[in-house]
N, C-alpha and C. Protein backbone atom coordinates (compact mmCIF):
# COMPACT_ATOMS: atom_id res chain seq x y z
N UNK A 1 -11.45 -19.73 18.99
CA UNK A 1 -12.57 -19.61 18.06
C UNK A 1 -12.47 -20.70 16.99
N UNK A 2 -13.46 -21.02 16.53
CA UNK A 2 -13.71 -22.26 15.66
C UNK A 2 -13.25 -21.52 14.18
N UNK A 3 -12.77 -22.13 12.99
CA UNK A 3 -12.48 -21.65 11.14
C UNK A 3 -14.02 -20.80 11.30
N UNK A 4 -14.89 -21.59 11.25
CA UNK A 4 -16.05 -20.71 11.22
C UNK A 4 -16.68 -19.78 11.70
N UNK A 5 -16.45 -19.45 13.15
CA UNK A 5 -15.99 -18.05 14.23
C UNK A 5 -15.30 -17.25 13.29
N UNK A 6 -13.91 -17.05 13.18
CA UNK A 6 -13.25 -16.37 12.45
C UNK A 6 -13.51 -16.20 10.88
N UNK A 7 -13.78 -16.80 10.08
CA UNK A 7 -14.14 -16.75 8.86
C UNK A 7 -15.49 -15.78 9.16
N UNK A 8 -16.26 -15.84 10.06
CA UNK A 8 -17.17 -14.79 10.12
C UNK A 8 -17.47 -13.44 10.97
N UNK A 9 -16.10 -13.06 11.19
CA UNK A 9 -15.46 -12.28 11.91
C UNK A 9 -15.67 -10.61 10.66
N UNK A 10 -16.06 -9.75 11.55
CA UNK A 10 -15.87 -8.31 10.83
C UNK A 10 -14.88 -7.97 10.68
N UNK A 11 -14.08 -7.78 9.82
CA UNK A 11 -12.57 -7.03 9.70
C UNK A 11 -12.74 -5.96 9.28
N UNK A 12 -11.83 -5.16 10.21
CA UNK A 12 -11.82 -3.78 9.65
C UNK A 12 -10.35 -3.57 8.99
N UNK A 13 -9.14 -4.87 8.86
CA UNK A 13 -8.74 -4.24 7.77
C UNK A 13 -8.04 -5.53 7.72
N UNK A 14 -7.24 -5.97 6.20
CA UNK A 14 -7.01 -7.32 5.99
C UNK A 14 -5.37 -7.25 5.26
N UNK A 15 -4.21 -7.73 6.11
CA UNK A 15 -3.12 -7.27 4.98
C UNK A 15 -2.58 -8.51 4.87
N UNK A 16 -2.17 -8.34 3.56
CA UNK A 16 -1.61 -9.94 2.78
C UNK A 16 0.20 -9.39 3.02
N UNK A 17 0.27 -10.21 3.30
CA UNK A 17 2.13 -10.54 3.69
C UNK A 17 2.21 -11.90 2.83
N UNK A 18 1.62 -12.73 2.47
CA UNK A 18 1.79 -14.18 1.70
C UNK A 18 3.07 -14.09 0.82
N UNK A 19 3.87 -12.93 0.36
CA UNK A 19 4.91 -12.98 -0.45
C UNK A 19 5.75 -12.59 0.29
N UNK A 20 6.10 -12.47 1.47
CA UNK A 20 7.41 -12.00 2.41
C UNK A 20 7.70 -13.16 3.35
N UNK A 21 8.52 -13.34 3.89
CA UNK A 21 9.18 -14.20 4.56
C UNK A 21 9.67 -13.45 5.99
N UNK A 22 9.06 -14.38 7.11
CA UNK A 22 9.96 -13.74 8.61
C UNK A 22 11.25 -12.95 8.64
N UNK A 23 10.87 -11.62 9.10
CA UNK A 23 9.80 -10.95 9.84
C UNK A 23 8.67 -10.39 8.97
N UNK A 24 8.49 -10.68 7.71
CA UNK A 24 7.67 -9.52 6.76
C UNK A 24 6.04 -9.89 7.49
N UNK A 25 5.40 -10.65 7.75
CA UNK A 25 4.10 -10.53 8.04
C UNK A 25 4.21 -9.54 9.38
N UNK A 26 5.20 -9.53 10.33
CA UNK A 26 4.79 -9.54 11.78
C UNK A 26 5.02 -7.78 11.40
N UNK A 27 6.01 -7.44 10.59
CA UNK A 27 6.44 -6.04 10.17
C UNK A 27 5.00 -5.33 9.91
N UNK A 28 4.53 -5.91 8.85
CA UNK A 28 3.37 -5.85 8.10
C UNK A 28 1.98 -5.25 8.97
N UNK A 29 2.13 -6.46 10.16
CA UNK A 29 1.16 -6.38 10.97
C UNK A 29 1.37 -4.97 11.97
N UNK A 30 2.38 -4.88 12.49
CA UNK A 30 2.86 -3.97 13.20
C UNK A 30 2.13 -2.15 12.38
N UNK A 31 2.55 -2.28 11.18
CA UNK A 31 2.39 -0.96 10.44
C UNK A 31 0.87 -0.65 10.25
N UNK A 32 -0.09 -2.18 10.18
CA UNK A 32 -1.58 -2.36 9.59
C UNK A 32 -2.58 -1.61 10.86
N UNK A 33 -1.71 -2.14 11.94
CA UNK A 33 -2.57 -1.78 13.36
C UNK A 33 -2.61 -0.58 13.93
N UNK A 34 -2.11 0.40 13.26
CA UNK A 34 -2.11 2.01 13.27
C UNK A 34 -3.49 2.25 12.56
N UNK A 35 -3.98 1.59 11.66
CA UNK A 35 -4.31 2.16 11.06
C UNK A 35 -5.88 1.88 11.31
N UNK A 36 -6.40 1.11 12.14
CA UNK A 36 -7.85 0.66 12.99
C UNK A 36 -7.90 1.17 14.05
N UNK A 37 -8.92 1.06 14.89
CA UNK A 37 -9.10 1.65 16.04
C UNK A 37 -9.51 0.73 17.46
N UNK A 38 -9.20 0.55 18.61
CA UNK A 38 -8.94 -0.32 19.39
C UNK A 38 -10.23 -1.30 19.51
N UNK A 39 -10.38 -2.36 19.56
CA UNK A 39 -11.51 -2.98 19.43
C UNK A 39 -11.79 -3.98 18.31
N UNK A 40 -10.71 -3.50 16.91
CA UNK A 40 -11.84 -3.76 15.50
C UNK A 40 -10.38 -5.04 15.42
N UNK A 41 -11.09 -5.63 14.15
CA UNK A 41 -10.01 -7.09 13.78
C UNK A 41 -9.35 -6.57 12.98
N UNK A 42 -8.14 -7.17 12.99
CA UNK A 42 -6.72 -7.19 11.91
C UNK A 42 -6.77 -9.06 11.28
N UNK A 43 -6.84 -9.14 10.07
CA UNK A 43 -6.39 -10.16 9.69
C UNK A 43 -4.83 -9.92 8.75
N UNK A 44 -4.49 -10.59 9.49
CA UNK A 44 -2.58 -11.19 8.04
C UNK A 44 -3.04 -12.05 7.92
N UNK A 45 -2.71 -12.23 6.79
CA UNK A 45 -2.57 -13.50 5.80
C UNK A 45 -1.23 -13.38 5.25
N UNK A 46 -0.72 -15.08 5.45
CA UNK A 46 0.56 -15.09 5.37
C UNK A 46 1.01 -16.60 5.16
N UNK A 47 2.03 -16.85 4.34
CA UNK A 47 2.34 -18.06 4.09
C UNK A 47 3.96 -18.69 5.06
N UNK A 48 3.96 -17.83 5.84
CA UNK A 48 4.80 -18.06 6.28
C UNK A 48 4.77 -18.84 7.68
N UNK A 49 5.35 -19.96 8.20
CA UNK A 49 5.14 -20.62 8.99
C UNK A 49 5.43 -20.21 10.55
N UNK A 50 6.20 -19.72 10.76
CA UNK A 50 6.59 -18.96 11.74
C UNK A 50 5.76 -17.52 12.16
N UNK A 51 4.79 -17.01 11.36
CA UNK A 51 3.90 -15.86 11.83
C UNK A 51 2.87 -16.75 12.99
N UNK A 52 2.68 -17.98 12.78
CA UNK A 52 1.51 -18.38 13.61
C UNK A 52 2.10 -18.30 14.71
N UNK A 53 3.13 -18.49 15.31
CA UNK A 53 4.04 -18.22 16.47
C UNK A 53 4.29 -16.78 17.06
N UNK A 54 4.84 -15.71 15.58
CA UNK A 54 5.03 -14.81 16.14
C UNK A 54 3.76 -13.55 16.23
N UNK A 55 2.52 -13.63 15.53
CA UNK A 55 1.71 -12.88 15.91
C UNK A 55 1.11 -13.14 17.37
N UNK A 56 1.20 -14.22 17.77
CA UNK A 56 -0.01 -14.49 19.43
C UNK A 56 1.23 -14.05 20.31
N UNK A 57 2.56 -14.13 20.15
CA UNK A 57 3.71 -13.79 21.19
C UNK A 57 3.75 -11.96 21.33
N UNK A 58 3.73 -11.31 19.77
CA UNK A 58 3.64 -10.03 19.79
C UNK A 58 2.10 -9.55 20.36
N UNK A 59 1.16 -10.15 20.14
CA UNK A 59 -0.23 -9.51 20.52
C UNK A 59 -0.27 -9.89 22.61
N UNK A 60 0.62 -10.98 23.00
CA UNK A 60 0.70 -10.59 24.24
C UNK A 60 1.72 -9.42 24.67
N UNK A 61 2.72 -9.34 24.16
CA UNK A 61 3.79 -8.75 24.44
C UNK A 61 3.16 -7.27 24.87
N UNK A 62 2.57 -6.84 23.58
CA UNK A 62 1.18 -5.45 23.16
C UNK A 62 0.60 -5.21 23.53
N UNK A 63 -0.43 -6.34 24.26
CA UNK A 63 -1.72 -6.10 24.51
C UNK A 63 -2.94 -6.73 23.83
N UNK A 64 -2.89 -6.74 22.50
CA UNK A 64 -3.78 -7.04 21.42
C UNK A 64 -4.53 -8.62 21.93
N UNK A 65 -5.45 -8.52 21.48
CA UNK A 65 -6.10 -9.99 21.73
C UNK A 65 -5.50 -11.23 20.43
N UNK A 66 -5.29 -11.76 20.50
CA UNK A 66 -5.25 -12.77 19.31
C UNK A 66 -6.35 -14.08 19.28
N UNK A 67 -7.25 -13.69 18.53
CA UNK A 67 -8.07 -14.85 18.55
C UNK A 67 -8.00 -16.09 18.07
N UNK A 68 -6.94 -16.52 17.06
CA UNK A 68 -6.85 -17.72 16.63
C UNK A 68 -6.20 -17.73 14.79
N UNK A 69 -6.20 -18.67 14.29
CA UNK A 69 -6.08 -18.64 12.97
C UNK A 69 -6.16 -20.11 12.21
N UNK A 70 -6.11 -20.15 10.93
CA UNK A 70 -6.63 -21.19 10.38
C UNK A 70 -5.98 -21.27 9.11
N UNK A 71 -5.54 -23.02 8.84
CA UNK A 71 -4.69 -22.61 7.08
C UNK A 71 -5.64 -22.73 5.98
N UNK A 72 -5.46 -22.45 4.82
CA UNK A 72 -5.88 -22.43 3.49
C UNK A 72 -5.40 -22.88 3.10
N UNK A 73 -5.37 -22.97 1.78
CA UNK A 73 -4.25 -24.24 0.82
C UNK A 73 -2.83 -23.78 0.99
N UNK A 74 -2.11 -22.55 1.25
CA UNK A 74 -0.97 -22.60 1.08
C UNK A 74 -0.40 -21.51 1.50
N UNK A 75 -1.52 -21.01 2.59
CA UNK A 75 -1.32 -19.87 4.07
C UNK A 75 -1.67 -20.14 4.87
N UNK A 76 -1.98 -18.74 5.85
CA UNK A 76 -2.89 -19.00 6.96
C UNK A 76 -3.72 -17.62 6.87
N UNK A 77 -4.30 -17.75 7.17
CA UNK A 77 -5.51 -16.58 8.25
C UNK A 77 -5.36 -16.07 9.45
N UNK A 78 -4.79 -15.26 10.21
CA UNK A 78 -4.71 -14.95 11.59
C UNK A 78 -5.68 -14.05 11.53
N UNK A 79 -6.21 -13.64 12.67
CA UNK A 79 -7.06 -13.06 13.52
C UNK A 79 -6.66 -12.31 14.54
N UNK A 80 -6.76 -11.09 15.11
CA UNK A 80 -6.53 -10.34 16.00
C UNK A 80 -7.44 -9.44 16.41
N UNK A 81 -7.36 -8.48 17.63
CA UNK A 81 -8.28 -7.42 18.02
C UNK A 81 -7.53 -6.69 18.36
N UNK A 82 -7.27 -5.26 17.99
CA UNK A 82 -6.44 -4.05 18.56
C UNK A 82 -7.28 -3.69 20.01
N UNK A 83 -6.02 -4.22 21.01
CA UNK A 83 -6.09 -3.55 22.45
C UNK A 83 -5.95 -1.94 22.95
């Protein structure tokens, strides 16, 4: 998906990890995705460099779709779909 695909993406729920360090986003993410229902988007946001790696490895591992992600000045944006 294109910044602009995702930037206009419905989220049904958005968790900031930007102050934790590997594993804290992927932790983060893990706990967030209980809490939607299969279908809807999860965004992390996270400054950590290594989540862009480990969210698309865990969302195959899972099931989850991972659609993509994009940086900001001094994070990123990930994107997901609960499988």
């Amino acid at each position: 998906m294109t910044k602009e695909e995702l930037k206009n993406l419905k989220v049904a729920k958005s968790v900031d990890a930007r102050g934790t360090a590997c594993p804290g986003p992927l932790l983060a993410a893990k706990k967030a995705i209980g809490d939607i229902e299969s279908g809807e988007v999860l965004e992390i946001l996270s400054a950590d460099e290594g989540t862009k790696n480990d969210i698309p490895r865990w969302c195959e591992k899972v099931g989850h779709q991972f659609l993509g992600y994009f940086d900001e000045d001094s994070y990123s944006r990930l994107f997901l779909i609960k499988g």
